[in-house]
Protein backbone atom coordinates (compact mmCIF):
# COMPACT_ATOMS: atom_id res chain seq x y z
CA UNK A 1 0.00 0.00 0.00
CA UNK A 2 2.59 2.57 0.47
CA UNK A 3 4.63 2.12 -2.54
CA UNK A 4 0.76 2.68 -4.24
CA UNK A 5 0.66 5.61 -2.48
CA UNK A 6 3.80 6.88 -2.63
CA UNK A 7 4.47 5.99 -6.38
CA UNK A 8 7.67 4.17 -5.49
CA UNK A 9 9.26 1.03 -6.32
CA UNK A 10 10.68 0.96 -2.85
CA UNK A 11 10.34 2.64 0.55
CA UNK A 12 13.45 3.41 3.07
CA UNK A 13 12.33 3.07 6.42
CA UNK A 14 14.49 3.25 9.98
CA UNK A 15 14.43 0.17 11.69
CA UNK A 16 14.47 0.31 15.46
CA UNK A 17 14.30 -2.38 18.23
CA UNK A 18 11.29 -1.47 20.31
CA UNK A 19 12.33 -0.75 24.10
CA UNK A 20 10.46 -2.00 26.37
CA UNK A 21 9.70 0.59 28.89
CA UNK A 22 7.69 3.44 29.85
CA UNK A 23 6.97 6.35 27.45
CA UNK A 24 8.48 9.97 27.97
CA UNK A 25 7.74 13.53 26.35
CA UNK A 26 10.39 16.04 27.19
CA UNK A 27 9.14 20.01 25.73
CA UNK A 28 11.78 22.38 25.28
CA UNK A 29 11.80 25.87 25.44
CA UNK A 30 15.25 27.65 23.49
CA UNK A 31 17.01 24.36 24.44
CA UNK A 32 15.87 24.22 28.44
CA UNK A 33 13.94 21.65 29.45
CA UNK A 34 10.66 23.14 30.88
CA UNK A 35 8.91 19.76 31.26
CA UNK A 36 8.52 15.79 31.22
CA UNK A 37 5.67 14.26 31.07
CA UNK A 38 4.22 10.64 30.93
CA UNK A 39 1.81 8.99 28.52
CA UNK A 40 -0.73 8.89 31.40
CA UNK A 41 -4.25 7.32 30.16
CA UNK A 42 -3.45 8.81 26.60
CA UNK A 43 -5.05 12.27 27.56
CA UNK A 44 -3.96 12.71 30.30
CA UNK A 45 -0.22 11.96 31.65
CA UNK A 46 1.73 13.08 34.47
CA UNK A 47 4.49 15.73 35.13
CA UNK A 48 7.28 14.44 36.04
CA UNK A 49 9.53 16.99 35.77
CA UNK A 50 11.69 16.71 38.79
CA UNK A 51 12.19 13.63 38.57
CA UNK A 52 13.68 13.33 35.31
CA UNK A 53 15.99 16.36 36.09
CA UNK A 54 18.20 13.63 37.58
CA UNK A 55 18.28 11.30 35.31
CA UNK A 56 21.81 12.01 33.53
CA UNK A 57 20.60 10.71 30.21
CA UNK A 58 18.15 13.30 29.46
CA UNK A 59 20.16 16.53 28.80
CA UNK A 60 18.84 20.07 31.14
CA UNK A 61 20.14 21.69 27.99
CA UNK A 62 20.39 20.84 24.70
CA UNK A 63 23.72 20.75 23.30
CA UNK A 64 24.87 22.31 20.11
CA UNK A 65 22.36 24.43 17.92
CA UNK A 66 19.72 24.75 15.26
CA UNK A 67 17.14 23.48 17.64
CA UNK A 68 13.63 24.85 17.40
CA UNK A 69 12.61 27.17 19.80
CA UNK A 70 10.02 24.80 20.51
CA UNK A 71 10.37 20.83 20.39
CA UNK A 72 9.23 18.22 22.39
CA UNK A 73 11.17 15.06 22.12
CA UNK A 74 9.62 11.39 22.72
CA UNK A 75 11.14 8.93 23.94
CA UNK A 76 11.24 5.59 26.36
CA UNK A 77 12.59 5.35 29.52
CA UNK A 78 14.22 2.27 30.12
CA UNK A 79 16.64 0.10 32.69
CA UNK A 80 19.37 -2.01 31.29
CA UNK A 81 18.85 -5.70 32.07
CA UNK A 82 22.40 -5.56 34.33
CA UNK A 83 21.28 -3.19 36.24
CA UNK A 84 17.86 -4.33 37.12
CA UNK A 85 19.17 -7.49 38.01
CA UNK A 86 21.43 -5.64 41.03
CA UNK A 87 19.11 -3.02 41.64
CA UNK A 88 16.69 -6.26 42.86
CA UNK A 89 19.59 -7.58 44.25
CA UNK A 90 19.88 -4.82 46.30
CA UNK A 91 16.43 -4.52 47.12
CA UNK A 92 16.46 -7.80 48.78
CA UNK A 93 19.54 -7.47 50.56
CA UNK A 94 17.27 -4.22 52.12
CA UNK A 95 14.45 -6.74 53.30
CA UNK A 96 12.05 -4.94 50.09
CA UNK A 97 10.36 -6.65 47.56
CA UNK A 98 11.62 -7.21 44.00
CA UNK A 99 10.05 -5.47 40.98
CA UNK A 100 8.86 -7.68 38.57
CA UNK A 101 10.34 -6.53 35.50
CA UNK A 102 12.04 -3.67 33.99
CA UNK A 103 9.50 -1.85 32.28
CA UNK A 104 7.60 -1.57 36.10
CA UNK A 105 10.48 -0.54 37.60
CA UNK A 106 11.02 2.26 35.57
CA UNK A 107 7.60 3.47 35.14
CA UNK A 108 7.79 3.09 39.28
CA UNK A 109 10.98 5.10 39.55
CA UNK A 110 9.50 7.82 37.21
CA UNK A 111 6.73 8.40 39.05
CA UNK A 112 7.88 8.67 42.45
CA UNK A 113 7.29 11.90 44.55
CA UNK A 114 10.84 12.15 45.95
CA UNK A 115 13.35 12.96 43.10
CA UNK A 116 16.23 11.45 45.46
CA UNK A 117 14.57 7.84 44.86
CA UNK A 118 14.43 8.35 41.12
CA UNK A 119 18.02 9.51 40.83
CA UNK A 120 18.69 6.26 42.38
CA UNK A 121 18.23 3.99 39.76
CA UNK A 122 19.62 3.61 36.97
CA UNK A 123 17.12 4.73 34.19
CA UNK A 124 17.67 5.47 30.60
CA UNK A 125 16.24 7.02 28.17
CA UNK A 126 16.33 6.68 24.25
CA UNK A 127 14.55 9.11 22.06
CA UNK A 128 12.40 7.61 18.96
CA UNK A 129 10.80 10.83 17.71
CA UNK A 130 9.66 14.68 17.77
CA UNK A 131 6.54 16.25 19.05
CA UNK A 132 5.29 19.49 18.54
CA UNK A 133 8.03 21.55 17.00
CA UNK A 134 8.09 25.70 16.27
CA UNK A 135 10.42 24.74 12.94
CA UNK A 136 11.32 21.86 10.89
CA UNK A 137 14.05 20.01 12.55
CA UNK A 138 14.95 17.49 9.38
CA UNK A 139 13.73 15.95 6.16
CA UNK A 140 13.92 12.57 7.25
CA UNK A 141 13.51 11.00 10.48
CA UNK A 142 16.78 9.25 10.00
CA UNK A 143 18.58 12.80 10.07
CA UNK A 144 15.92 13.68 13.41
CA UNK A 145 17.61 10.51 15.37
CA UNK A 146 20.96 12.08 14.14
CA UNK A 147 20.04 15.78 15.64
CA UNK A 148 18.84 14.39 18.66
CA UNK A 149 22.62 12.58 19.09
CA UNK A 150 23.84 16.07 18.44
CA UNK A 151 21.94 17.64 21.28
CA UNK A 152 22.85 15.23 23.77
CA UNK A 153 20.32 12.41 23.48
CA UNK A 154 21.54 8.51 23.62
CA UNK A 155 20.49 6.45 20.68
CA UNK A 156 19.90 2.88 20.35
CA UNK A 157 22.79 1.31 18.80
CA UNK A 158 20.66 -1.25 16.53
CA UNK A 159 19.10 1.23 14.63
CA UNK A 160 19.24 0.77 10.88
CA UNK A 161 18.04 2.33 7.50
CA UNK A 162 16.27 -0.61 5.24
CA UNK A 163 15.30 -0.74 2.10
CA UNK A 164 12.36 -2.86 1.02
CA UNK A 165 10.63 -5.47 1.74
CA UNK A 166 13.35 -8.35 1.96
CA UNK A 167 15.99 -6.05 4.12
CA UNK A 168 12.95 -5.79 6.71
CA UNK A 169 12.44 -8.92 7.06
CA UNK A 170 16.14 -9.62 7.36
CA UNK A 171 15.94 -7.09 10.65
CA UNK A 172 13.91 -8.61 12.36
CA UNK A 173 15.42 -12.05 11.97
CA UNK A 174 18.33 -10.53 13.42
CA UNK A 175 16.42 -8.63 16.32
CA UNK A 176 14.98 -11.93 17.19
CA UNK A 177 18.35 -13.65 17.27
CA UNK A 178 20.05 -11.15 19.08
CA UNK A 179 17.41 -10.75 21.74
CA UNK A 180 18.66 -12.02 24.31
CA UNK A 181 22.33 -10.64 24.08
CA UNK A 182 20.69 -6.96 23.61
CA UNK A 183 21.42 -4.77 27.00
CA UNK A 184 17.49 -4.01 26.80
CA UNK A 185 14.01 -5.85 26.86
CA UNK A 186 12.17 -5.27 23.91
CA UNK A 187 8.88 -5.91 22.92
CA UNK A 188 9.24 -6.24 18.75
CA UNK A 189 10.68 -4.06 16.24
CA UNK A 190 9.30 -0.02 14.60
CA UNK A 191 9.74 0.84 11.10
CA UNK A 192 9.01 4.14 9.98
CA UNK A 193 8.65 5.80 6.49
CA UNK A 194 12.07 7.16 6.41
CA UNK A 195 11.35 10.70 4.29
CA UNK A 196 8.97 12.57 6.64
């Protein structure tokens, strides 16, 4: 359907494994960030702006230039399967309860009401797109996953342009193999229409 569409013989997409965590939005204001927000029901998420002021993967300031003076920046919030493996380890040592897996434990640690507890674990989060925006930031979203390194953000290594059909199958094969060796849980794989 969308090389009808598109009048195209073939389609570029990015290929991206998809993390399994808990959805972010940052907004920034001339490069600050002014807020951070959850998904919430869908309508209606939750500010938590504090607490992601500690986590030292989400930049306070954007780094380099030709950002728009408005952009919000989506993203997922995720903990490294190392590190939730000692951060339960540690939580039974402390006579606590384990969390379950690590897409609860970071939504948990997002949403917190002391910022001290979320700057305690060891969250991470990976941008995989824009929001609103006061300018264009890039013709494809290939090139927006490269600005975003530019200003600071962490990318997920196993992202990859594909062309076609065939080439996204062949990702996914791979994502399925590698699975278990990948730092991250995952939950499947996101293509997107390259040229935005």
């Amino acid at each position: 359907r969308l090389r009808e569409r598109l009048g195209v013989k073939e389609v570029v997409y990015v290929a991206e494994p998809k993390l399994d965590g808990s959805s972010l939005n940052l907004r920034y204001e001339n490069g600050l960030l002014v807020q951070a927000g959850t998904r919430g029901d869908g309508v209606t998420g939750e500010d938590v702006t504090a607490n992601v002021r500690t986590m030292q993967t989400v930049p306070l300031r954007l780094h380099g230039s030709g950002w728009p003076e408005l952009v919000e920046v989506r993203g997922e919030v995720v903990i490294r399967k190392a590190d939730f493996e000692e951060l339960n380890r540690r939580r039974l040592e402390a006579g606590e309860r384990p969390f379950a897996n690590p897409r609860n434990a970071a939504a948990g640690s997002l949403r917190q009401l002391d910022p001290r507890i979320t700057a305690s674990r060891p969250l991470s989060f990976f941008p995989y797109g824009l929001g609103a925006q006061s300018g264009a930031v890039a013709a494809t979203h290939w090139e927006t996953l490269e600005r975003l390194a530019e200003w600071g953000f962490r990318l997920s290594e196993q992202r990859q342009r594909v062309r076609g059909l065939e080439a996204m199958r062949g990702y996914v094969e791979r994502m399925l193999t590698q699975r278990d060796e990948l730092p991250f849980e995952i939950d499947g794989v996101v293509y997107k229409v390259d040229d935005l």
